[in-house]
C-alpha atoms as a PDB file:
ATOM      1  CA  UNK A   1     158.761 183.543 -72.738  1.00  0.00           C
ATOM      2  CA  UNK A   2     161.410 185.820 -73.188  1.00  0.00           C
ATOM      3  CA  UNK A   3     164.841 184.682 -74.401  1.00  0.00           C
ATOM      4  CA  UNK A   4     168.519 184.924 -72.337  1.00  0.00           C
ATOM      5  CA  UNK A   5     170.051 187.160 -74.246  1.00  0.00           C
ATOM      6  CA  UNK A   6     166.800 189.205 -74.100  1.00  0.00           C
ATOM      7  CA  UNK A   7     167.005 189.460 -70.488  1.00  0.00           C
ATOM      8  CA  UNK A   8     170.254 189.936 -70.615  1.00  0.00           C
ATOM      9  CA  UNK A   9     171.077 192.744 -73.073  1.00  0.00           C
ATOM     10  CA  UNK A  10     168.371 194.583 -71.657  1.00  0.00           C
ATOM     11  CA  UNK A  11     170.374 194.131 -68.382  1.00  0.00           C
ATOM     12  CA  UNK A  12     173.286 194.885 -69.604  1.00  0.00           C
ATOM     13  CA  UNK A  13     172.138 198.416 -71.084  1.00  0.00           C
ATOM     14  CA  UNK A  14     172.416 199.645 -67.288  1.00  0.00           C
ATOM     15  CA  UNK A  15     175.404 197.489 -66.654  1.00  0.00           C
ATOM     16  CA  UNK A  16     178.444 198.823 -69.366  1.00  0.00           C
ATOM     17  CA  UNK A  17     181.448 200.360 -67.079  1.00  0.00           C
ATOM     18  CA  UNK A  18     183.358 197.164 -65.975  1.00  0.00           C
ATOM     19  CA  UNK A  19     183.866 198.913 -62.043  1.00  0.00           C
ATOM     20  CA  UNK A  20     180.321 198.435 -61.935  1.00  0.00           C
ATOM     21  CA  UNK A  21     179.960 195.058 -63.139  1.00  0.00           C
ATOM     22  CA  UNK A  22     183.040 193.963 -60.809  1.00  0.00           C
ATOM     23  CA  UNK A  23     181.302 195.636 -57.773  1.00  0.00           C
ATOM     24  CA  UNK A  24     178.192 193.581 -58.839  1.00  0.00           C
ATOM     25  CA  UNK A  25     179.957 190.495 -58.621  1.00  0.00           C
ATOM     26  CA  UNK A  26     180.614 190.845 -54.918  1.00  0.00           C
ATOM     27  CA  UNK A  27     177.540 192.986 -54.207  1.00  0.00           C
ATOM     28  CA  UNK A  28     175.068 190.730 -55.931  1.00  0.00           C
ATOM     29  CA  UNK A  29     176.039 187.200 -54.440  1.00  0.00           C
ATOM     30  CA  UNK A  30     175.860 188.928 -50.879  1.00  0.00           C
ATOM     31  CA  UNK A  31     172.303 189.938 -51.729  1.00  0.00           C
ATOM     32  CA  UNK A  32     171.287 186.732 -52.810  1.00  0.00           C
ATOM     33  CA  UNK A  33     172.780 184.944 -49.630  1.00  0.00           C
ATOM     34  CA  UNK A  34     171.102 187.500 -47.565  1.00  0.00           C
ATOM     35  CA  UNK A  35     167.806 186.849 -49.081  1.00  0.00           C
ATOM     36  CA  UNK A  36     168.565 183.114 -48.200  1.00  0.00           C
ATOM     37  CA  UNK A  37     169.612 183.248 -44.852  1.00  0.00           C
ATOM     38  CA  UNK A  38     166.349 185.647 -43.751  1.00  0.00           C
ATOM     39  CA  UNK A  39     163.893 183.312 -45.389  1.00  0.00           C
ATOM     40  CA  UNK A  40     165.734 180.317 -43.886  1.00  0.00           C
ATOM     41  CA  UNK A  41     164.543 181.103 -40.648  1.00  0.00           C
ATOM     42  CA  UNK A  42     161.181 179.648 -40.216  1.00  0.00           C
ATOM     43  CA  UNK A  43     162.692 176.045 -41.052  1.00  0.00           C
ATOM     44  CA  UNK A  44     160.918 172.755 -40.840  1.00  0.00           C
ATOM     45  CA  UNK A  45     162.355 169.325 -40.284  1.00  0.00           C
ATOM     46  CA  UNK A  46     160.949 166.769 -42.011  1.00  0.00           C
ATOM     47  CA  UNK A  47     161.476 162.898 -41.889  1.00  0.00           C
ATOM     48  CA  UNK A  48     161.661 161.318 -44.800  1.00  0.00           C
ATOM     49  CA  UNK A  49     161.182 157.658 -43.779  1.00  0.00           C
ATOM     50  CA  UNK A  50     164.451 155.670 -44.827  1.00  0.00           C
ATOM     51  CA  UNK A  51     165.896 158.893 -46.835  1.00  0.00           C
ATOM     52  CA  UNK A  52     166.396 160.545 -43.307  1.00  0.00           C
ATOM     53  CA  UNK A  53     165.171 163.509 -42.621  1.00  0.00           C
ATOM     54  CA  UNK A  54     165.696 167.236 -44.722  1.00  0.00           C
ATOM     55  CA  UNK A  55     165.446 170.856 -43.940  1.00  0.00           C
ATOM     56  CA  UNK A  56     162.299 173.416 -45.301  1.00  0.00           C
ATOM     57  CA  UNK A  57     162.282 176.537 -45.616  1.00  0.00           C
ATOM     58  CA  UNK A  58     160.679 179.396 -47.846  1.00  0.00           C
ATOM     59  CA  UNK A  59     164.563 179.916 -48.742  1.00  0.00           C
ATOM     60  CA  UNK A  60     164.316 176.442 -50.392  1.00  0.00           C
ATOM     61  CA  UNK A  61     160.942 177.570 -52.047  1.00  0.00           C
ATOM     62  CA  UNK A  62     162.915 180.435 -54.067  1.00  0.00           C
ATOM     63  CA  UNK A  63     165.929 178.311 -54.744  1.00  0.00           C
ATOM     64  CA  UNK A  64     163.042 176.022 -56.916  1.00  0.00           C
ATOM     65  CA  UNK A  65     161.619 178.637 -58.337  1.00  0.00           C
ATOM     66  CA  UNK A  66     164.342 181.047 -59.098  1.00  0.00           C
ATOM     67  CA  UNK A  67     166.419 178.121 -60.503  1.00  0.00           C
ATOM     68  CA  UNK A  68     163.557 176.844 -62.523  1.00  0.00           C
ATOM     69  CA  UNK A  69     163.594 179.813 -64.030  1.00  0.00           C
ATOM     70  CA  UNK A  70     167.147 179.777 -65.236  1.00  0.00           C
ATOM     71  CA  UNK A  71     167.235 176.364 -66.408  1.00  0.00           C
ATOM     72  CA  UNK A  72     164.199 177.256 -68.295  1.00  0.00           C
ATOM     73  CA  UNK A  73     166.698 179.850 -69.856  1.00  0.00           C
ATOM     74  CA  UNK A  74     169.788 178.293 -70.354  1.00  0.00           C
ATOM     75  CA  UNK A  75     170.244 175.130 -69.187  1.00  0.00           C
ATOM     76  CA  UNK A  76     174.561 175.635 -68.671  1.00  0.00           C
ATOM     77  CA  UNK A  77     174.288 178.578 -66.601  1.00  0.00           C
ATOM     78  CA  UNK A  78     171.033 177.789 -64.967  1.00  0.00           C
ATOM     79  CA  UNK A  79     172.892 174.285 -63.791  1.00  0.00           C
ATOM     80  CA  UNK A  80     175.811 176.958 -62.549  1.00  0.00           C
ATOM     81  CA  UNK A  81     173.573 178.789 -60.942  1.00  0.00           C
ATOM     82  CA  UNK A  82     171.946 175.879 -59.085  1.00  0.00           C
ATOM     83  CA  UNK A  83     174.596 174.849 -57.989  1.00  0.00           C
ATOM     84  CA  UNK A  84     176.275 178.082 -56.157  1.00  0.00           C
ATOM     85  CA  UNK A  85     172.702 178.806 -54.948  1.00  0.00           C
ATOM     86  CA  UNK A  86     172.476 175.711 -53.433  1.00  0.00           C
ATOM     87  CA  UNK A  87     175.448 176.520 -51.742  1.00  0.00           C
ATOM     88  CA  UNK A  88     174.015 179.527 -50.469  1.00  0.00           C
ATOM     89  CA  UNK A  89     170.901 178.210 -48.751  1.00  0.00           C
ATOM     90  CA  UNK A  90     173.330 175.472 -47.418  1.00  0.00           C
ATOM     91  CA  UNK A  91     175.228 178.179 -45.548  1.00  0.00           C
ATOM     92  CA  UNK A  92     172.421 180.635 -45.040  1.00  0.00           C
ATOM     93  CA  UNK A  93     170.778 177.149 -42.645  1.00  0.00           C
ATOM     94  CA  UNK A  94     173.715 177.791 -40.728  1.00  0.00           C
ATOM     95  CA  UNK A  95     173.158 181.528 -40.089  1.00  0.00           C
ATOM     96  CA  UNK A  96     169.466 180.920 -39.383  1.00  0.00           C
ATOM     97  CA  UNK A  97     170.577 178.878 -36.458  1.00  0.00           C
ATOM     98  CA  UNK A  98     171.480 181.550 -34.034  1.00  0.00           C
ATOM     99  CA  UNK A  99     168.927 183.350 -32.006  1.00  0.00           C
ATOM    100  CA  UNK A 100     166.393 186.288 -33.717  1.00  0.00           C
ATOM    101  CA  UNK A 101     169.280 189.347 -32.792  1.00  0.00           C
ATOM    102  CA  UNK A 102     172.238 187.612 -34.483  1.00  0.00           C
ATOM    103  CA  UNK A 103     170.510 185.767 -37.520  1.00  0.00           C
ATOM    104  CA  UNK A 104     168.563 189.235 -38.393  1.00  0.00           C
ATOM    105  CA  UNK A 105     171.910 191.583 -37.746  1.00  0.00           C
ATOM    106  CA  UNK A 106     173.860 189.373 -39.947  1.00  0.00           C
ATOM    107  CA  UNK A 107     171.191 188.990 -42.215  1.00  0.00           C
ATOM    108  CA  UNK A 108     170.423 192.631 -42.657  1.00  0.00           C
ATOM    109  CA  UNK A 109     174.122 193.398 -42.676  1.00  0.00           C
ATOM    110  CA  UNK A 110     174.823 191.059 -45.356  1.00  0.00           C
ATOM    111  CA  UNK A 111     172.159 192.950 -47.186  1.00  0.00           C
ATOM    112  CA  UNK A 112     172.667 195.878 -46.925  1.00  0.00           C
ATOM    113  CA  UNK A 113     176.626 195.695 -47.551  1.00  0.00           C
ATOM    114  CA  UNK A 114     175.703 194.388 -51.349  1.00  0.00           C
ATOM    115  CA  UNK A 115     173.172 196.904 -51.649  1.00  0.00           C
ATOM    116  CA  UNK A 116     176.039 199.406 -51.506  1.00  0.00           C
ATOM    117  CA  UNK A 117     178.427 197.769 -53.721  1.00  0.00           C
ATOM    118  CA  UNK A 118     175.706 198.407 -55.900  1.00  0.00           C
ATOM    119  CA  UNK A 119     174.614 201.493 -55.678  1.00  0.00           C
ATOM    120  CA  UNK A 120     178.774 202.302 -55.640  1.00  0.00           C
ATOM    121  CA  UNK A 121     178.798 200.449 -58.699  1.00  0.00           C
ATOM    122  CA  UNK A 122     175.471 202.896 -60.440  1.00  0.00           C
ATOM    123  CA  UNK A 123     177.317 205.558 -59.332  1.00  0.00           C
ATOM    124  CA  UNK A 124     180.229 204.978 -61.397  1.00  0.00           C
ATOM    125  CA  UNK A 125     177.490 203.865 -64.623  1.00  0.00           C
ATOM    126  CA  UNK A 126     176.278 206.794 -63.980  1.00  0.00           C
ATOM    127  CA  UNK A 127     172.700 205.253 -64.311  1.00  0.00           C
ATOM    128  CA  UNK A 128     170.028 203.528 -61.632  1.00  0.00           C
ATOM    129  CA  UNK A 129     170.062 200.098 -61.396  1.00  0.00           C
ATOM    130  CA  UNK A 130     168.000 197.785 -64.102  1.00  0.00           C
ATOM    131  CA  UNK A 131     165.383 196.844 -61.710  1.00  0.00           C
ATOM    132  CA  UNK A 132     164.051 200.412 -61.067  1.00  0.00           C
ATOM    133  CA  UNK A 133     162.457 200.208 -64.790  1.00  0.00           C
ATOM    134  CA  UNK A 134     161.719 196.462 -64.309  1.00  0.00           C
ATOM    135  CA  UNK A 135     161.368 194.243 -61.506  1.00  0.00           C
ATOM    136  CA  UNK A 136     162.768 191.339 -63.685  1.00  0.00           C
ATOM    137  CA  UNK A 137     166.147 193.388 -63.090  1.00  0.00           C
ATOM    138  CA  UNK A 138     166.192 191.814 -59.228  1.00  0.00           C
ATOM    139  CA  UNK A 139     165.728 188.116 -60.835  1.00  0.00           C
ATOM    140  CA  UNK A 140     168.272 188.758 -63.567  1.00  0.00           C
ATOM    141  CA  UNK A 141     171.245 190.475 -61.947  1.00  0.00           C
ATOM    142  CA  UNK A 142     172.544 187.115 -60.278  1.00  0.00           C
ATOM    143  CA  UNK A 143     172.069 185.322 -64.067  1.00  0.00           C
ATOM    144  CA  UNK A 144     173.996 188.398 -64.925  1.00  0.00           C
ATOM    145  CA  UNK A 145     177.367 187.611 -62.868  1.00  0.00           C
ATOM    146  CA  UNK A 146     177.411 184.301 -63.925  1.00  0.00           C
ATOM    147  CA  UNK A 147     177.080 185.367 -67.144  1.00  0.00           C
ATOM    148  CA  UNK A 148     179.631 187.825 -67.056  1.00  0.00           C
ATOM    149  CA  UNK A 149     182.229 185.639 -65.357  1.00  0.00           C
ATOM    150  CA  UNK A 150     181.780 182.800 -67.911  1.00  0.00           C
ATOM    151  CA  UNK A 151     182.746 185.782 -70.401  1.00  0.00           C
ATOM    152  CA  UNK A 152     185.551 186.662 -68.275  1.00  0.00           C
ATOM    153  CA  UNK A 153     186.860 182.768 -68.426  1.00  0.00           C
ATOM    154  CA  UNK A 154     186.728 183.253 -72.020  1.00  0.00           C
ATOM    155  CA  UNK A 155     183.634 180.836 -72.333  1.00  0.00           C
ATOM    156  CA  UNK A 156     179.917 181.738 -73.968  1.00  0.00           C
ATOM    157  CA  UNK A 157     181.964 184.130 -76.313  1.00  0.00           C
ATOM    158  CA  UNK A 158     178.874 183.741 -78.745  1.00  0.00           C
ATOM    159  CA  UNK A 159     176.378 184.969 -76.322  1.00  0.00           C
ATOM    160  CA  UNK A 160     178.356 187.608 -75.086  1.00  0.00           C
ATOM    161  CA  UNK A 161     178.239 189.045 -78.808  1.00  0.00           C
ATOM    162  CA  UNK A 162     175.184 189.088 -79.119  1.00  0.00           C
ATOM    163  CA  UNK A 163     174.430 190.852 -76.006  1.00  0.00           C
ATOM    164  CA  UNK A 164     177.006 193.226 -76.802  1.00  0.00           C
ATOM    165  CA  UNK A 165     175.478 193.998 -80.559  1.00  0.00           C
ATOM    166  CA  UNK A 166     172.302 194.987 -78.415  1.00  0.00           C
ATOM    167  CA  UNK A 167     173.823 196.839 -75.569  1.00  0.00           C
ATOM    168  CA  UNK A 168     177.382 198.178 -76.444  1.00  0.00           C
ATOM    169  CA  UNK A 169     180.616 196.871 -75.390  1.00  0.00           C
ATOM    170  CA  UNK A 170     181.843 197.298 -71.954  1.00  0.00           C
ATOM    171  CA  UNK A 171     184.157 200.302 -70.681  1.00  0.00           C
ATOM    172  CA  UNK A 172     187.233 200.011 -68.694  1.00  0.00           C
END
């Protein structure tokens, strides 16, 4: 398997103006909870005898897998990521509560708000987003953010050398 900083400094080749990385933190976490809240939909209660009773969902499926993944990374910022994610499907339960029009228009909205931070955020790289050469791009831009904001807290310093050695520092 292929190592963080790997993933990441290839990443990071498409990601080196800072407006672009800041509209990726908003853009980003809004496709992610969109993603969440549509596959939240077709939910399932099920009883767990004296543990009470949890909530299903193919949203649920991708938080294990996608967070799997991360730990399976880096096990600091895969347990950050775990944790907002799990936030995320918490909320996105709520949203799949309304009827079909609602849940998909927020849904949709959600999605395709972040989709245009991002593509605002390309425009001022001046390159097309990372996933467009690889599909691992989709799976690594929300390892990305967190990534980038531990940098930003002045935390990770090590990693963030690295990544900049094989990608270039970031413009302002």
């Amino acid at each position: 398997m292929k190592t963080l900083e790997h993933y990441l400094s290839v990443y990071a080749k498409y990601h080196r103006d800072q407006r672009n990385i800041y509209t990726h933190y908003i853009g980003i976490p809004l496709i992610v909870f969109s993603v969440f809240c549509l596959l939240s939909k077709p939910a399932f209660t099920v009883v767990l005898g004296v543990l009470g009773e949890t909530v299903l969902s193919p949203a649920l499926l991708v938080w294990l897998i996608g967070n799997s993944f991360y730990l399976k990374l880096d096990s600091k910022l895969g347990l950050a990521m775990a944790l907002v994610t799990a936030m995320m499907v918490f909320g996105a339960q709520y949203v799949a509560q309304y009827t079909v029009g609602p849940w998909l228009g927020i849904s949709v909205g959600i999605f395709v708000g972040g989709w245009i931070l991002q593509f605002i955020g390309h425009y001022y790289e001046g390159k097309k987003p990372a996933f467009v050469d690889d599909i691992m791009g989709l799976a690594i831009g929300p390892l990305f953010v967190a990534a980038e904001l531990s940098f930003e807290l002045g935390l990770r310093n090590h990693l963030k050398q690295q990544i900049e050695s094989r990608s270039g520092p970031i413009k302002n």
